[in-house]
C-alpha atoms as a PDB file:
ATOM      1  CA  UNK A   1     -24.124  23.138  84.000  1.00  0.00           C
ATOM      2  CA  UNK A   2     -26.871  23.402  81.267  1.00  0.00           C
ATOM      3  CA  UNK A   3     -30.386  22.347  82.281  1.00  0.00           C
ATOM      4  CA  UNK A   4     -31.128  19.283  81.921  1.00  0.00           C
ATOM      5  CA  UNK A   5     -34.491  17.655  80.931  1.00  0.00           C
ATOM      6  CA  UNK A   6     -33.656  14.186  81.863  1.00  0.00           C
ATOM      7  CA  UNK A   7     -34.639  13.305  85.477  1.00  0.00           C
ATOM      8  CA  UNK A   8     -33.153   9.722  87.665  1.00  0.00           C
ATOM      9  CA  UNK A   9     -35.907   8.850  90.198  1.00  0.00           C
ATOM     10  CA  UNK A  10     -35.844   5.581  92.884  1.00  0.00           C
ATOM     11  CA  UNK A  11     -37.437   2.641  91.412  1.00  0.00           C
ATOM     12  CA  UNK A  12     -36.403  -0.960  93.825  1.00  0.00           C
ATOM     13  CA  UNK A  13     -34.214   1.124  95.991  1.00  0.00           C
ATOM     14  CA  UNK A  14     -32.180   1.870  92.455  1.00  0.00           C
ATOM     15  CA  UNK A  15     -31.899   4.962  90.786  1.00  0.00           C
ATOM     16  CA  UNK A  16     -33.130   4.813  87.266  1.00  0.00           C
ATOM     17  CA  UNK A  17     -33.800   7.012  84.488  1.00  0.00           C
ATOM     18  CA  UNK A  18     -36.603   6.743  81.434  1.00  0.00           C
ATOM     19  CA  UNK A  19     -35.179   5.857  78.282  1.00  0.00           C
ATOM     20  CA  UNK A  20     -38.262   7.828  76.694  1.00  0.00           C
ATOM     21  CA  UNK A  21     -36.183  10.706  78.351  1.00  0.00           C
ATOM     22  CA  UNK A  22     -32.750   9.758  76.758  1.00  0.00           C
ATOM     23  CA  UNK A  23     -34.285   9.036  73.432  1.00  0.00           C
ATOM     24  CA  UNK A  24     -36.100  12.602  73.608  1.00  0.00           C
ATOM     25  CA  UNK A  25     -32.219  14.238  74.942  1.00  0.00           C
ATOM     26  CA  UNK A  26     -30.692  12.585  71.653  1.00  0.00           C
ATOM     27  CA  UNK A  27     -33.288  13.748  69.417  1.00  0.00           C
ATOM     28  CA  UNK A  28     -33.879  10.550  67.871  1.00  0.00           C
ATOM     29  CA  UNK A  29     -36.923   8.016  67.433  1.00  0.00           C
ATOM     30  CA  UNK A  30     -37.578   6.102  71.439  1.00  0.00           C
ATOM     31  CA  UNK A  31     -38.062   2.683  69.111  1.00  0.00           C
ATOM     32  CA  UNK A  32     -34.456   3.316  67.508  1.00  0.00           C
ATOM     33  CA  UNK A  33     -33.424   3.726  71.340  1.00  0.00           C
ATOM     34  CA  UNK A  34     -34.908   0.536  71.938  1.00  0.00           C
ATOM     35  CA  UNK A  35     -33.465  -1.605  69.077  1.00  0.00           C
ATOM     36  CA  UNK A  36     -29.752  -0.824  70.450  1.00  0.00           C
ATOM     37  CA  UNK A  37     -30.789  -1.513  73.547  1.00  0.00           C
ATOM     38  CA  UNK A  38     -32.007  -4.881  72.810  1.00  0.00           C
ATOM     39  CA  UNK A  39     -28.978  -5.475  70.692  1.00  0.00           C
ATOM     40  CA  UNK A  40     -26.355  -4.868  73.561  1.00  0.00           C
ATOM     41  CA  UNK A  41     -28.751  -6.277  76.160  1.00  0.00           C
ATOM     42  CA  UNK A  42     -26.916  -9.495  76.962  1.00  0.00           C
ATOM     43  CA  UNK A  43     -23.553  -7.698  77.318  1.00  0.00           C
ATOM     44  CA  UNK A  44     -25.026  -5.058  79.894  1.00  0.00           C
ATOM     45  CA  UNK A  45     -26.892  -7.575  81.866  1.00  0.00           C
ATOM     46  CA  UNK A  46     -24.039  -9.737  82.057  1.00  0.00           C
ATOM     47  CA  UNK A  47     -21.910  -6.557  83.561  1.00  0.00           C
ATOM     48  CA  UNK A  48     -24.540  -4.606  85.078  1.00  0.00           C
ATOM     49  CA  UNK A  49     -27.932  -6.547  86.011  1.00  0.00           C
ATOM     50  CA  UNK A  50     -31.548  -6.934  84.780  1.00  0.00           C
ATOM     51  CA  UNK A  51     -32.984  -4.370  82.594  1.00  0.00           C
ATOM     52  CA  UNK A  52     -36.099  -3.372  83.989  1.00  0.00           C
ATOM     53  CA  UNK A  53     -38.720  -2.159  81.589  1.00  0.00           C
ATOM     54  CA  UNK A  54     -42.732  -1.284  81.146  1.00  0.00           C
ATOM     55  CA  UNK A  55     -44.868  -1.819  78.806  1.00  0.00           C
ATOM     56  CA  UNK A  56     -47.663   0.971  78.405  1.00  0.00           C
ATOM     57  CA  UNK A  57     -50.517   1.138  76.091  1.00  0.00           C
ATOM     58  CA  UNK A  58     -50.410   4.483  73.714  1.00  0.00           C
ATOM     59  CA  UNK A  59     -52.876   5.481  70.996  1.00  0.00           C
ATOM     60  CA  UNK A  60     -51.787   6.101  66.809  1.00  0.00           C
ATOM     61  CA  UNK A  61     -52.645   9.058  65.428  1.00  0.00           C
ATOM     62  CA  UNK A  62     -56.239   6.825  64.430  1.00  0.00           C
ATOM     63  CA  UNK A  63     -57.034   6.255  67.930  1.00  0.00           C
ATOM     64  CA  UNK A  64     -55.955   2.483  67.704  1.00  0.00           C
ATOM     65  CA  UNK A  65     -53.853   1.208  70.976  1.00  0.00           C
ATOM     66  CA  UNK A  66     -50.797   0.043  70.667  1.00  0.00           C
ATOM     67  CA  UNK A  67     -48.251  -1.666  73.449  1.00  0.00           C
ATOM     68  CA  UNK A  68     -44.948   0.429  73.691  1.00  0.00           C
ATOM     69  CA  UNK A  69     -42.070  -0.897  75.531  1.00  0.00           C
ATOM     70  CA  UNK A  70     -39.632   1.061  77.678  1.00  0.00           C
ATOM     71  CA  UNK A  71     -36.864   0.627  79.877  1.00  0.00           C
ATOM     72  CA  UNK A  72     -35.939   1.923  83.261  1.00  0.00           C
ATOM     73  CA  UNK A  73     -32.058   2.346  83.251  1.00  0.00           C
ATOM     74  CA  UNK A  74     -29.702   2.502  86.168  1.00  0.00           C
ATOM     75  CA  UNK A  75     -26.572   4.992  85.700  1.00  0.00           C
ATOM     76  CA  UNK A  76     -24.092   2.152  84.458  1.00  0.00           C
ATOM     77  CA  UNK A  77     -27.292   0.595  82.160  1.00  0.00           C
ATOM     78  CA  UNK A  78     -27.631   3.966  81.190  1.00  0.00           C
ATOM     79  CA  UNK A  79     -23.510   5.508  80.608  1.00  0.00           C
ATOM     80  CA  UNK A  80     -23.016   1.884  78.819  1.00  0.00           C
ATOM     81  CA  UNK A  81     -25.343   2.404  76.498  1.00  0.00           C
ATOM     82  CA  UNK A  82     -24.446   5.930  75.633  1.00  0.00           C
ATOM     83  CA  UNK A  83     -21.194   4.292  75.080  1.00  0.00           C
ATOM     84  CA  UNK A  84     -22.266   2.993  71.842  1.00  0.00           C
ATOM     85  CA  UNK A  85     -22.769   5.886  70.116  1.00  0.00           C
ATOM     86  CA  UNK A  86     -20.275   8.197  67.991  1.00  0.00           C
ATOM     87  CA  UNK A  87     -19.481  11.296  70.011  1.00  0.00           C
ATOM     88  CA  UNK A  88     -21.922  13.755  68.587  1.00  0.00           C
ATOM     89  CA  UNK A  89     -22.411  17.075  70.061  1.00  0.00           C
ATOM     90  CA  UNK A  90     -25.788  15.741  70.823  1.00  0.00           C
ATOM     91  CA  UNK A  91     -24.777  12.579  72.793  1.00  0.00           C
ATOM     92  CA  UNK A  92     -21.911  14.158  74.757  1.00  0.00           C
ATOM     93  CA  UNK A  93     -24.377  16.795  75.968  1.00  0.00           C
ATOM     94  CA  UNK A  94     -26.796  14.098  76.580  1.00  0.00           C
ATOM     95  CA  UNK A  95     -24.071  11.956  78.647  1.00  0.00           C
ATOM     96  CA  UNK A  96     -23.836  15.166  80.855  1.00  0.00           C
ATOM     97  CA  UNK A  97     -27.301  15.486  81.523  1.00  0.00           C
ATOM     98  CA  UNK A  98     -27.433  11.965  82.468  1.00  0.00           C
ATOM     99  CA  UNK A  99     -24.557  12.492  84.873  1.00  0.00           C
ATOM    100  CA  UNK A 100     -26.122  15.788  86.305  1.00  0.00           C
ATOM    101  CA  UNK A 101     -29.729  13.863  86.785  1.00  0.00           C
ATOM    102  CA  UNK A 102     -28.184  11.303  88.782  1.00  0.00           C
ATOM    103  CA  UNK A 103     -26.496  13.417  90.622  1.00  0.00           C
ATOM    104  CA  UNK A 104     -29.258  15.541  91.605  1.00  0.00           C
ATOM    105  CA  UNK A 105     -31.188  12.273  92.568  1.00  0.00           C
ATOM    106  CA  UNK A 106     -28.840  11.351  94.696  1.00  0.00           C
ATOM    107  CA  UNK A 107     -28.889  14.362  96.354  1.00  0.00           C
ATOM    108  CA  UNK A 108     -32.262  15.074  97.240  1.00  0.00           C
ATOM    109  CA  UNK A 109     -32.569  10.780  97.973  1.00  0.00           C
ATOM    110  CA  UNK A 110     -29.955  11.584 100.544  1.00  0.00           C
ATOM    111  CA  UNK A 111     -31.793  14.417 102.021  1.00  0.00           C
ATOM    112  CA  UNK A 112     -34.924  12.573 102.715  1.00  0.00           C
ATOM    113  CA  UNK A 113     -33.830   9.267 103.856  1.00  0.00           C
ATOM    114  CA  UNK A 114     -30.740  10.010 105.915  1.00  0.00           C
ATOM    115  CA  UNK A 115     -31.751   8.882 109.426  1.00  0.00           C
ATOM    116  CA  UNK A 116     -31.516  11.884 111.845  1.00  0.00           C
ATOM    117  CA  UNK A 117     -33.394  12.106 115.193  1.00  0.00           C
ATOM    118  CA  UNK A 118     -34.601  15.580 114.444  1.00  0.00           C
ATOM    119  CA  UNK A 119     -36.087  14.822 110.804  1.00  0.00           C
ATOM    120  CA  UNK A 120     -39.282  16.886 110.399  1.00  0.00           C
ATOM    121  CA  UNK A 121     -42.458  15.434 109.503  1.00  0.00           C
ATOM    122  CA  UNK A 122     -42.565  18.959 107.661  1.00  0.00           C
ATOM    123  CA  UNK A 123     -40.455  17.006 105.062  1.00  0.00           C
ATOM    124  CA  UNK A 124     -42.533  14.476 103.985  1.00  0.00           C
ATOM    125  CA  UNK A 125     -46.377  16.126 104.304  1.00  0.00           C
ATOM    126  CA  UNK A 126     -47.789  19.019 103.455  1.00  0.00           C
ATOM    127  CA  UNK A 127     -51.078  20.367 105.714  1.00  0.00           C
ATOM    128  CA  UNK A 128     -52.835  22.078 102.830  1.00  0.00           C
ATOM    129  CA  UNK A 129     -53.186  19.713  99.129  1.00  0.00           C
ATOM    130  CA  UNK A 130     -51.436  20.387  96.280  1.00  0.00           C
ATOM    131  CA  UNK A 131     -53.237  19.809  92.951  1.00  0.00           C
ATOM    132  CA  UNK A 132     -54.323  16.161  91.745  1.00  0.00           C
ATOM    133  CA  UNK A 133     -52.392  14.577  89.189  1.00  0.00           C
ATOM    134  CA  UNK A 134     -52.548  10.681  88.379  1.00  0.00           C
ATOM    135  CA  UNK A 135     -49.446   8.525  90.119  1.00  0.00           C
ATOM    136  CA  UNK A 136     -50.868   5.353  88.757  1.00  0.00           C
ATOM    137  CA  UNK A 137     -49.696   4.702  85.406  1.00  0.00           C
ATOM    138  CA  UNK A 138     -51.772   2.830  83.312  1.00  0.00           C
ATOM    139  CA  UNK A 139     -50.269  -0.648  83.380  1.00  0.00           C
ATOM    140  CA  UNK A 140     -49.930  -0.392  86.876  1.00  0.00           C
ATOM    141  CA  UNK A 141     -54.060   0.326  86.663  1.00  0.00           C
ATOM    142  CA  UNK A 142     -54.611  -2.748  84.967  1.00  0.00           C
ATOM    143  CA  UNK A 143     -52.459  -5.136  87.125  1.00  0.00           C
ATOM    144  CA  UNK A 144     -54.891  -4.211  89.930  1.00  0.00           C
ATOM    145  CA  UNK A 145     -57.936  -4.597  87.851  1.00  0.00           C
ATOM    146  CA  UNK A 146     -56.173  -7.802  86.600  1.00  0.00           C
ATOM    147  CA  UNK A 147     -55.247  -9.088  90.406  1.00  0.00           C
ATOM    148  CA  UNK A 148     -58.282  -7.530  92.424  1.00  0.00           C
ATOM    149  CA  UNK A 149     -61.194  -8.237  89.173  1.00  0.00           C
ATOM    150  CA  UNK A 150     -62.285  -4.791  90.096  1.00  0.00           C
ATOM    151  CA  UNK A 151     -63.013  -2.498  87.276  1.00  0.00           C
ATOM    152  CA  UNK A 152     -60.510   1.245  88.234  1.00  0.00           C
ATOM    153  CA  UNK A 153     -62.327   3.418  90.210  1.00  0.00           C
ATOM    154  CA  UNK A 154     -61.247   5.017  92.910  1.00  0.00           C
ATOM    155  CA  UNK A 155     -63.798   3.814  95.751  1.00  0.00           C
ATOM    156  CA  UNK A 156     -63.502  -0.041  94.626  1.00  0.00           C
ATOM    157  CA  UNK A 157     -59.230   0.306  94.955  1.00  0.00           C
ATOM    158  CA  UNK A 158     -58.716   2.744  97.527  1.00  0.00           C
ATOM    159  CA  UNK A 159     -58.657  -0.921 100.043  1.00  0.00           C
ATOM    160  CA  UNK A 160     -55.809  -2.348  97.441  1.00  0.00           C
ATOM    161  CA  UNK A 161     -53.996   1.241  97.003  1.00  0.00           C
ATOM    162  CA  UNK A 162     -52.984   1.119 100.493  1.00  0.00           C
ATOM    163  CA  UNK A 163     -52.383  -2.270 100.813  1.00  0.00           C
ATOM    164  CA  UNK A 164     -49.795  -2.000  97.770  1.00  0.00           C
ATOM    165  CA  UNK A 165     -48.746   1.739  98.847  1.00  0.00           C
ATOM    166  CA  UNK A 166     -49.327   3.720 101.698  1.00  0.00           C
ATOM    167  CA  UNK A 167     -49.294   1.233 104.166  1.00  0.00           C
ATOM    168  CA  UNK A 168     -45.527   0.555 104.238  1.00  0.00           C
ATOM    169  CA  UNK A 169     -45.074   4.165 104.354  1.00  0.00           C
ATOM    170  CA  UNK A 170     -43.261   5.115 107.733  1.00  0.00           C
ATOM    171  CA  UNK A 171     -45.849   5.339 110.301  1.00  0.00           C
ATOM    172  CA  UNK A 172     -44.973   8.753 111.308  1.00  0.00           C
ATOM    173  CA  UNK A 173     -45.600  10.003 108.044  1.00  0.00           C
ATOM    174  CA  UNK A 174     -49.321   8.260 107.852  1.00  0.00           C
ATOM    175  CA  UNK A 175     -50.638   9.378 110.548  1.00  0.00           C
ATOM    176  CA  UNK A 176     -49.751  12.735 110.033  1.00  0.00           C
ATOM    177  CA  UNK A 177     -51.508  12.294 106.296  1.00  0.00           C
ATOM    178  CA  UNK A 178     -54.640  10.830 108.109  1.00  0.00           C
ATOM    179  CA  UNK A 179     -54.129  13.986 110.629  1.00  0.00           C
ATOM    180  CA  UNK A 180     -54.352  16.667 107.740  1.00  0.00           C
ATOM    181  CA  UNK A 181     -56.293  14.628 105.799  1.00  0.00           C
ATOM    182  CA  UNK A 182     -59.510  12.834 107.742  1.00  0.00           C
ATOM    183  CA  UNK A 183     -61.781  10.438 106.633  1.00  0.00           C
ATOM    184  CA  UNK A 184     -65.899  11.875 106.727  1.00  0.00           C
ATOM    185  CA  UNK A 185     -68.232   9.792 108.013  1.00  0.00           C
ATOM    186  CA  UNK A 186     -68.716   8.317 104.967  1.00  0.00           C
ATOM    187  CA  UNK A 187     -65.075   7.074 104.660  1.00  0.00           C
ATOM    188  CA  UNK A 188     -64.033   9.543 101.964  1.00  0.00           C
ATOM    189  CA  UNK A 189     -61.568  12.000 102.203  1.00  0.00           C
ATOM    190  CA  UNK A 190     -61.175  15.793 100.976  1.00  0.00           C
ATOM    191  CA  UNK A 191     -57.778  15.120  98.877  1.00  0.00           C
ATOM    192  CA  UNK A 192     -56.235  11.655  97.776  1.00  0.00           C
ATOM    193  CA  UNK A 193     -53.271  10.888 100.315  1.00  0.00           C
ATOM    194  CA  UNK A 194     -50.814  11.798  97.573  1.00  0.00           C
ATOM    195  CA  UNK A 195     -51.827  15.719  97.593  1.00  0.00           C
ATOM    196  CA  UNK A 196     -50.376  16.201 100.755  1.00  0.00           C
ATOM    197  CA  UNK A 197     -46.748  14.643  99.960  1.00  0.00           C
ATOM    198  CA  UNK A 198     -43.899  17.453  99.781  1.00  0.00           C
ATOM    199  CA  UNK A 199     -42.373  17.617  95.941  1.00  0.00           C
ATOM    200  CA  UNK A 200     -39.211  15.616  97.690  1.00  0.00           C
ATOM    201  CA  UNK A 201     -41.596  12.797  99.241  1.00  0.00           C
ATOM    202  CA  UNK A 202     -43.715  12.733  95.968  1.00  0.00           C
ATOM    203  CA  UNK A 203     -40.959  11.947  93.647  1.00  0.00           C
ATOM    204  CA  UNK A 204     -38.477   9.634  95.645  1.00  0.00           C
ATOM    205  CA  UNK A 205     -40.572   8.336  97.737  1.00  0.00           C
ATOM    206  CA  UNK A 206     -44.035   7.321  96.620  1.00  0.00           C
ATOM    207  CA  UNK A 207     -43.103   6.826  93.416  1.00  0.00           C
ATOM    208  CA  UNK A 208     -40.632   4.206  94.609  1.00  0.00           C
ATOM    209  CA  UNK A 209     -43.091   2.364  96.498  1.00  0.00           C
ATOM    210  CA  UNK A 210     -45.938   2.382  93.426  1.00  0.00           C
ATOM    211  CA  UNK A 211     -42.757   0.825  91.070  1.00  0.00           C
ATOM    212  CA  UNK A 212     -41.859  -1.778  93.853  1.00  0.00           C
ATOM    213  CA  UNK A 213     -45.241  -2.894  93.892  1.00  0.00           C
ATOM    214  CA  UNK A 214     -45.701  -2.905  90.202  1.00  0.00           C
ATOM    215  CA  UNK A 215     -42.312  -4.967  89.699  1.00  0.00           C
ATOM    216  CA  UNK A 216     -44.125  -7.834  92.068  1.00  0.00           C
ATOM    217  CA  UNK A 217     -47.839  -7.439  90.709  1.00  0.00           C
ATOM    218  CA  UNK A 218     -46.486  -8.102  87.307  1.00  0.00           C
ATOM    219  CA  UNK A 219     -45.348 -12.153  88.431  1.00  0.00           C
ATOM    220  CA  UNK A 220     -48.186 -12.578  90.673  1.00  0.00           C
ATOM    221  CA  UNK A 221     -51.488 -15.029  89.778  1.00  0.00           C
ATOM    222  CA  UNK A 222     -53.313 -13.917  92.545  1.00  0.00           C
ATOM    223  CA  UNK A 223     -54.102 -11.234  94.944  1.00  0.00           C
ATOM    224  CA  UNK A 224     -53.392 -13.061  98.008  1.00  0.00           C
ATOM    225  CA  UNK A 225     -49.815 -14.023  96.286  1.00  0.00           C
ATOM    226  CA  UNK A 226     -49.458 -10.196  95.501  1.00  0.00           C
ATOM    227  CA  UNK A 227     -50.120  -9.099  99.032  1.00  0.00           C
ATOM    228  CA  UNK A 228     -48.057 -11.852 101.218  1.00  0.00           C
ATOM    229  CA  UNK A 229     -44.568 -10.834  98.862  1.00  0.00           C
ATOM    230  CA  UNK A 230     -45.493  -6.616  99.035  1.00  0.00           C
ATOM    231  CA  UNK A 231     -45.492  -7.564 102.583  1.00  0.00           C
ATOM    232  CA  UNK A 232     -42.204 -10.040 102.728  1.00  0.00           C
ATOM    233  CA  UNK A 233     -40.924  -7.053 100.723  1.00  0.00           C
ATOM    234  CA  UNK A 234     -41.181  -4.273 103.091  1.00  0.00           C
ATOM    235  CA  UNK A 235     -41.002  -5.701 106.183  1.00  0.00           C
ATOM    236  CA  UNK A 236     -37.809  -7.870 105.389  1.00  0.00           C
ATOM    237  CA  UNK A 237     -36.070  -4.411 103.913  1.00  0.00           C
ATOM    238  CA  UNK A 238     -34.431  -2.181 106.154  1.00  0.00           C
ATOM    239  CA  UNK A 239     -36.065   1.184 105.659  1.00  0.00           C
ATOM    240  CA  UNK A 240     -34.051   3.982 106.526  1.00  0.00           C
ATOM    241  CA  UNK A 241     -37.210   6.377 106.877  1.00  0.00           C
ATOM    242  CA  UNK A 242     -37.232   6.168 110.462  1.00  0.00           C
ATOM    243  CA  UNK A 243     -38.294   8.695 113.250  1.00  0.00           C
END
């Protein structure tokens, strides 16, 4: 199969893809995308659920900010949609891909969360960091500015990063982090948490747990609100990341 450069990652326990992505596959404006997606919306949502989407903030080529919407497709959102366009060259190499990404998704999901006595921590952490790169996406920034009336920093969230994150990680696999990755004495650690993730733990995983907690800081008022459903969330869900 040809390469693909779309990629399906776990968002809600679903696997989704961006439709920045397909847009990008199809060769054709993400805001054209977006217009036939609205236009069918009722008639997928009726068949196939809630389209999720984001809205991010992105500069014009003057530096003014603009709010962009986009929408986080499950593999029947995703097929359905492709459905209403003509068979191009172009959009039947693009259903492939989409087909291939989920497929691969589901395959490396499968790898990390089937239960097995035996799993190996080696799996989920890493004892030496990779390099930084942000996981917080900028709307998910401002909820916790929004819900927390911090200004982002990394000192004044770290508390409300693991209380939306890492803490309803499996326990094996934070105290191994905190085992590779000690606090100093002044409470600050070498690497953020994230560093020392495997690429398979990185990109299912954590990335699953920063959308689920987006998804519920988005309807919340308050802080308190946010942190009594994170916690109904993940400790009514049965997690299959057990050791």
């Amino acid at each position: 199969m040809a390469n693909s450069d779309i990629t399906a990652f776990s968002c809600g326990g679903e696997l989704v893809v961006d439709s920045r992505l397909i847009a990008e596959r199809l060769g054709i404006e993400h805001r054209s995308f977006v217009r036939t997606t609205k236009k069918y919306q009722p008639r997928i949502e009726k068949r196939f659920g809630h389209l999720r989407c984001e809205i991010t903030t992105v500069k014009n080529s003057v530096g003014a900010e603009n709010e962009a919407i986009h929408y986080l497709l499950t593999e029947p959102q995703a097929t359905s949609l492709m459905s209403f366009s003509k068979n191009t060259e172009e959009v039947i190499e693009c259903k492939l891909d989409l087909v291939e990404a989920f497929e691969k998704a589901k395959t490396a999901l499968k790898s990390l969360t089937q239960p097995t006595e035996n799993l190996a921590i080696e799996a989920w952490v890493l004892d030496h960091p990779q390099p930084w790169e942000e996981h917080f996406f900028p709307a998910w920034r401002k909820e916790a500015e929004r819900l927390t009336g911090w200004k982002w920093s990394w000192r004044c969230m770290s508390q409300f990063i693991n209380q939306a994150v890492y803490d309803w990680m499996p326990t094996a696999v934070t105290d191994r982090l905190n085992e590779v990755n000690p606090t100093d004495i002044s409470g600050r650690r070498q690497s953020k948490q994230h560093q020392h993730l495997t690429d398979g733990a990185d990109t299912q995983v954590l990335k699953d747990y920063i959308r689920t907690s987006y998804e519920l800081m988005i309807v919340c008022g308050y802080k308190s609100e946010f942190l009594r459903l994170i916690r109904n969330r993940h400790t009514k869900a049965i997690q299959p990341w057990l050791f």
